[in-house]
N, C-alpha and C. Protein backbone atom coordinates (compact mmCIF):
# COMPACT_ATOMS: atom_id res chain seq x y z
N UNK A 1 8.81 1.22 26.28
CA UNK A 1 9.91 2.15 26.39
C UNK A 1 10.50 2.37 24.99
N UNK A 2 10.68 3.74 24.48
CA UNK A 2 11.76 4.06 23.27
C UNK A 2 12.89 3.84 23.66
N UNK A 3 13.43 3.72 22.16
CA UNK A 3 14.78 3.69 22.07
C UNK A 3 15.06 4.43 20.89
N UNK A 4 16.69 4.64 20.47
CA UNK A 4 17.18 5.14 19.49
C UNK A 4 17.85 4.49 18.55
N UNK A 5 17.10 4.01 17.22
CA UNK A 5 17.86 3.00 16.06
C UNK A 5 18.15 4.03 14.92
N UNK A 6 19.74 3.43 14.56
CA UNK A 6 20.28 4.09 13.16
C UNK A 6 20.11 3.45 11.91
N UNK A 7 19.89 4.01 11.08
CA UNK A 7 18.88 3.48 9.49
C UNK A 7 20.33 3.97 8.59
N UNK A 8 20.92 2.74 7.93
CA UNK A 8 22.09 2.88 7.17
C UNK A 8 21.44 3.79 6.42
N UNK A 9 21.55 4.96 4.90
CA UNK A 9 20.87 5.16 4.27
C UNK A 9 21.73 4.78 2.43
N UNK A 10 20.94 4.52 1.69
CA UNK A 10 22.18 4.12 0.52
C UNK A 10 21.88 5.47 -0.42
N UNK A 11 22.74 5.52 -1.65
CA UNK A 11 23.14 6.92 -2.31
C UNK A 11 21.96 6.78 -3.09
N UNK A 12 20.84 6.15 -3.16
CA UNK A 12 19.62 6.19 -4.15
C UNK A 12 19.45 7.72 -4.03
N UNK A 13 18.58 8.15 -5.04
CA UNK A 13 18.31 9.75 -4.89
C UNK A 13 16.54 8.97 -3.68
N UNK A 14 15.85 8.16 -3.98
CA UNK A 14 14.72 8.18 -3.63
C UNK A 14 14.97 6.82 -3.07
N UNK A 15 14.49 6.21 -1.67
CA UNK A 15 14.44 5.27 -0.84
C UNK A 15 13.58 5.04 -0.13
N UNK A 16 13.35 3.49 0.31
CA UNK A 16 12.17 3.00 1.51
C UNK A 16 13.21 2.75 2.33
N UNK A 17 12.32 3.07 3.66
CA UNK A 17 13.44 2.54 4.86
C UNK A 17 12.58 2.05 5.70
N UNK A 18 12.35 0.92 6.66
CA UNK A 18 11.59 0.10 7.11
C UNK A 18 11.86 0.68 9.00
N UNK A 19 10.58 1.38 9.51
CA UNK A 19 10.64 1.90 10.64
C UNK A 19 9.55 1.85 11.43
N UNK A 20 9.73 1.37 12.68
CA UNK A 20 8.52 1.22 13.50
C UNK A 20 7.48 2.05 13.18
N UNK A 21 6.05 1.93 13.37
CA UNK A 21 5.19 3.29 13.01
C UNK A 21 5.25 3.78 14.55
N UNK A 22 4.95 5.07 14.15
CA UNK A 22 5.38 6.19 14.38
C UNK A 22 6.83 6.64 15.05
N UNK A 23 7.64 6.15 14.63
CA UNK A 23 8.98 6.58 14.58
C UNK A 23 9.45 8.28 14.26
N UNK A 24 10.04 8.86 15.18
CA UNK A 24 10.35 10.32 15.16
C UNK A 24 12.00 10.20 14.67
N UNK A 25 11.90 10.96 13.40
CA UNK A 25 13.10 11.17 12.86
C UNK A 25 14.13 12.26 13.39
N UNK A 26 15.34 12.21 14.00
CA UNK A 26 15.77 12.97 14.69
C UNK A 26 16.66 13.52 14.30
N UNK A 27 17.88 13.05 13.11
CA UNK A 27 18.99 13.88 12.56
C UNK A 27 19.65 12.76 11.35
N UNK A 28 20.00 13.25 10.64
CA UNK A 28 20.77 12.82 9.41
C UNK A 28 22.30 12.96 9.53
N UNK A 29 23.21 12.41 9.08
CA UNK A 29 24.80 12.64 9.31
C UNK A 29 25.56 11.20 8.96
N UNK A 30 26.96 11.68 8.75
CA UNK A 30 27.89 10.96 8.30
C UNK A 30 28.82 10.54 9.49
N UNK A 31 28.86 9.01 9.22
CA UNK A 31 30.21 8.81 10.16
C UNK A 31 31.58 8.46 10.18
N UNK A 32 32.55 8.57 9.68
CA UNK A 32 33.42 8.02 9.43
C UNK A 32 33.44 7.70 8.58
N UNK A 33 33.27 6.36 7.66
CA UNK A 33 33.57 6.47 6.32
C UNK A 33 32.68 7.04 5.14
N UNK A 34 32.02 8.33 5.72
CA UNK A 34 31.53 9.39 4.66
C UNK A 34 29.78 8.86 4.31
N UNK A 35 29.24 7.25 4.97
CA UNK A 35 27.94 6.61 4.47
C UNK A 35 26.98 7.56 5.49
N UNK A 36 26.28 7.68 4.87
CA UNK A 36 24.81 9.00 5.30
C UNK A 36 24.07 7.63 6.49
N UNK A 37 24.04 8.26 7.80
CA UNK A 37 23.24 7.27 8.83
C UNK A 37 21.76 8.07 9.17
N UNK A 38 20.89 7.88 9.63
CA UNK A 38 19.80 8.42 10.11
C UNK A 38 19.48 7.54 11.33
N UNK A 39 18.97 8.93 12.55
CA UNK A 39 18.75 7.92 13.17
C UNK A 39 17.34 8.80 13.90
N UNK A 40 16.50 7.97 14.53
CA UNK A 40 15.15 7.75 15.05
C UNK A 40 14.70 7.47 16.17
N UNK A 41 13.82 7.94 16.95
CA UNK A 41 13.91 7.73 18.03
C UNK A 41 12.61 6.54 17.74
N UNK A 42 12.04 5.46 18.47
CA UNK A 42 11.63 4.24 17.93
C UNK A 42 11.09 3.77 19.07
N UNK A 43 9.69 2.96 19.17
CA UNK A 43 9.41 2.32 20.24
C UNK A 43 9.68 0.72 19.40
N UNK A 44 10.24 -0.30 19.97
CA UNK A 44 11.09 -1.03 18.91
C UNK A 44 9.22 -2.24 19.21
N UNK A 45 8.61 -2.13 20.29
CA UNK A 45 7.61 -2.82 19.64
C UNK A 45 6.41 -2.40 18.61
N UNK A 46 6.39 -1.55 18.07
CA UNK A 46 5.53 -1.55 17.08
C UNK A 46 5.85 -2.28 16.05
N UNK A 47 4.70 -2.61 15.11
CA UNK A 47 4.80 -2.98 13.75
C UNK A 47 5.92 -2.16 12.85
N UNK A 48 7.12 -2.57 11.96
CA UNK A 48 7.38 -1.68 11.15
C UNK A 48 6.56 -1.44 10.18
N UNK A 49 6.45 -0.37 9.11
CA UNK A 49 6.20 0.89 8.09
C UNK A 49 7.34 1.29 7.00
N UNK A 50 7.46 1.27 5.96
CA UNK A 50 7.67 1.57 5.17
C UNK A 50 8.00 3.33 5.07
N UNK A 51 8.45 3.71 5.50
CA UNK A 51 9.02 5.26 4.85
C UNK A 51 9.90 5.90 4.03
N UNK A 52 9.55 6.50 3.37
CA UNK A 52 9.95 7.10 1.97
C UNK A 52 11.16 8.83 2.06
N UNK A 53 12.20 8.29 1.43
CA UNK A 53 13.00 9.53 1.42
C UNK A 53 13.55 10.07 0.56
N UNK A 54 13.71 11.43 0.25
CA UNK A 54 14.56 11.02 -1.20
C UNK A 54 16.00 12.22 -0.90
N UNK A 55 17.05 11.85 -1.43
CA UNK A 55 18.54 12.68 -0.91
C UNK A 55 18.57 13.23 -2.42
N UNK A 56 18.62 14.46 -1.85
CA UNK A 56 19.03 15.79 -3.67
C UNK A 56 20.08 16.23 -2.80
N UNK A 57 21.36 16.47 -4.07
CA UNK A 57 22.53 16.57 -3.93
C UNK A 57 22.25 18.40 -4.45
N UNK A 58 23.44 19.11 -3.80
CA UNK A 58 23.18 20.48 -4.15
C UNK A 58 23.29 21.11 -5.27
N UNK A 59 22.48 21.95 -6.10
CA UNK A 59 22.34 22.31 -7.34
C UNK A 59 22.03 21.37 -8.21
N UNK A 60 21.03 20.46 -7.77
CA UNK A 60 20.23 19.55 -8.64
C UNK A 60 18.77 20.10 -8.58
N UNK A 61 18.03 19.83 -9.70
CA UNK A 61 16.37 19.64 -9.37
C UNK A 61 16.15 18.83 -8.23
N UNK A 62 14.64 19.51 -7.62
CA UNK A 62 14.43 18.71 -6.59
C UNK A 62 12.80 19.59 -6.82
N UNK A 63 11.72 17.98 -6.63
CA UNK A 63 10.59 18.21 -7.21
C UNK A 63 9.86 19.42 -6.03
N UNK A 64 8.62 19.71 -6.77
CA UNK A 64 7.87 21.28 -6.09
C UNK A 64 7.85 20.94 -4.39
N UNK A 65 7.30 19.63 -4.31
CA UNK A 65 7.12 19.76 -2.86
C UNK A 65 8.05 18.19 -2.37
N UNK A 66 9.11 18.15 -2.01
CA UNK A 66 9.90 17.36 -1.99
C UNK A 66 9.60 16.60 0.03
N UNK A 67 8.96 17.00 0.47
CA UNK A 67 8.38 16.15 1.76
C UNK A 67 8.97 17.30 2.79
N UNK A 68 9.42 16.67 3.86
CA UNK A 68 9.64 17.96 5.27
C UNK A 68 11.22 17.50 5.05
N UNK A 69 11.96 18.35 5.38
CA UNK A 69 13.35 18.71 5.26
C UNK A 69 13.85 17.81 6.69
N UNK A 70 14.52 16.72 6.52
CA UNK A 70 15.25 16.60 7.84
C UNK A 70 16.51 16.94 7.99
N UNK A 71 17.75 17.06 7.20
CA UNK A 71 18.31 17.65 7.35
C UNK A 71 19.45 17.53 6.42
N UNK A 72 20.87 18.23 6.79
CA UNK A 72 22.22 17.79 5.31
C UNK A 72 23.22 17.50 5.94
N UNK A 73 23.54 16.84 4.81
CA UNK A 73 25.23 16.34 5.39
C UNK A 73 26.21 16.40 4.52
N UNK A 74 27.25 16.43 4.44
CA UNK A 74 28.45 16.53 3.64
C UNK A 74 29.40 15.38 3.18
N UNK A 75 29.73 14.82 2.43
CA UNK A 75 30.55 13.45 2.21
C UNK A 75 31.95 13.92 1.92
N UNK A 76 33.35 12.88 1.78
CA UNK A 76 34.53 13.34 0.95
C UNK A 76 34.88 14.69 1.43
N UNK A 77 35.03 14.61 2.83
CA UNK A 77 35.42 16.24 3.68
C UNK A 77 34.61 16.81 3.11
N UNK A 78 33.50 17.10 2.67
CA UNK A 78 32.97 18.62 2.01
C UNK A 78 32.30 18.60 0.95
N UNK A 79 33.01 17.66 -0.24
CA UNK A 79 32.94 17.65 -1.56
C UNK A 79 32.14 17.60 -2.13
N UNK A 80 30.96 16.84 -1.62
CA UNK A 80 29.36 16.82 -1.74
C UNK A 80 28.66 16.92 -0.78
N UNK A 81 27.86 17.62 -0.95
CA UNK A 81 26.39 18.14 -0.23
C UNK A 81 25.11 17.61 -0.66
N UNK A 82 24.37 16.88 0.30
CA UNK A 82 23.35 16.26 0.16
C UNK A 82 22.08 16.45 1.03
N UNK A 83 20.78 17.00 0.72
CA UNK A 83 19.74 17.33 1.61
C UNK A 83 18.69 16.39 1.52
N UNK A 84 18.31 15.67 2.97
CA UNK A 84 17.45 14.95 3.45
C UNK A 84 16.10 15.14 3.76
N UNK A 85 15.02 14.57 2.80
CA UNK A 85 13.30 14.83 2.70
C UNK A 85 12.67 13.83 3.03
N UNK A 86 11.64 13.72 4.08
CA UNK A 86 11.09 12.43 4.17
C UNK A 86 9.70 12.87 3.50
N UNK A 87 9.44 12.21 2.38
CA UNK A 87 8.17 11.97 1.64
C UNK A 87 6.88 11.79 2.27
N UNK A 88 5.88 12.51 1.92
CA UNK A 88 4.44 11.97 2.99
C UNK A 88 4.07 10.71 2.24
N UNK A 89 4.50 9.77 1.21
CA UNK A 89 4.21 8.74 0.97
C UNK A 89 5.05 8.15 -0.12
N UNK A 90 4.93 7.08 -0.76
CA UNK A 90 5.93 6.29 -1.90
C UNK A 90 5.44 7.24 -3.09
N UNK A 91 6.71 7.31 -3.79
CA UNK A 91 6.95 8.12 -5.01
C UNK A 91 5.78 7.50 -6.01
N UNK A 92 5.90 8.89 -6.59
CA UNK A 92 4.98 8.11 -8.11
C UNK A 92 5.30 7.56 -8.98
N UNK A 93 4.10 6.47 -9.85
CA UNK A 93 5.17 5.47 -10.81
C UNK A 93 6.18 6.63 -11.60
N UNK A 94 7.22 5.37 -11.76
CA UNK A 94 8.53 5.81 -12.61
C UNK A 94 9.36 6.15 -11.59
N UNK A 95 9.15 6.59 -10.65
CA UNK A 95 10.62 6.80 -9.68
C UNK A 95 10.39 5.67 -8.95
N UNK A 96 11.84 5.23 -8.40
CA UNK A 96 11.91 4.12 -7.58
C UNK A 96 13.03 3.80 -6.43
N UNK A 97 11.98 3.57 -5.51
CA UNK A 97 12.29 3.77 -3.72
C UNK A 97 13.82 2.63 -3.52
């Protein structure tokens, strides 16, 4: 049977987040005190996986093919805007997850 687990996420621009395999990513958002949550729909017995994300803040670079768009959220009422990419795999050397 699935279930639904929330993945704290931290302000790295690029992150690993440790998730059952094949875990379906379902929405990105803030709760209350402004920290970016993600959450997944999860069969909690599988093996976890390693998945890769990276958060570009608005009117920053953000590389050619930055992974599939999951989604944005807003921090500080408004003040920043941040868009959510899950990577088809770990970054290349020099950036770090």
């Amino acid at each position: 049977m699935k279930t639904i687990w929330k993945f704290e996420l931290t302000p790295n621009r690029i992150q690993s987040v440790p998730m059952p395999v094949g875990a379906q990513v379902l929405t990105v958002q803030t709760k209350g005190d402004d920290a970016p949550l993600l959450w997944a729909l999860v069969d909690p017995e599988m093996p976890p996986q390693e998945r890769y994300l990276g958060i570009y803040t608005t009117n920053t670079a953000v590389p050619d093919d930055p992974g599939r768009y999951i989604g944005s959220f807003m921090v500080y009422e408004g003040s920043l805007e941040f868009h959510l990419f899950e990577m088809a795999g770990p970054p290349p050397d020099g950036e770090s997850p």
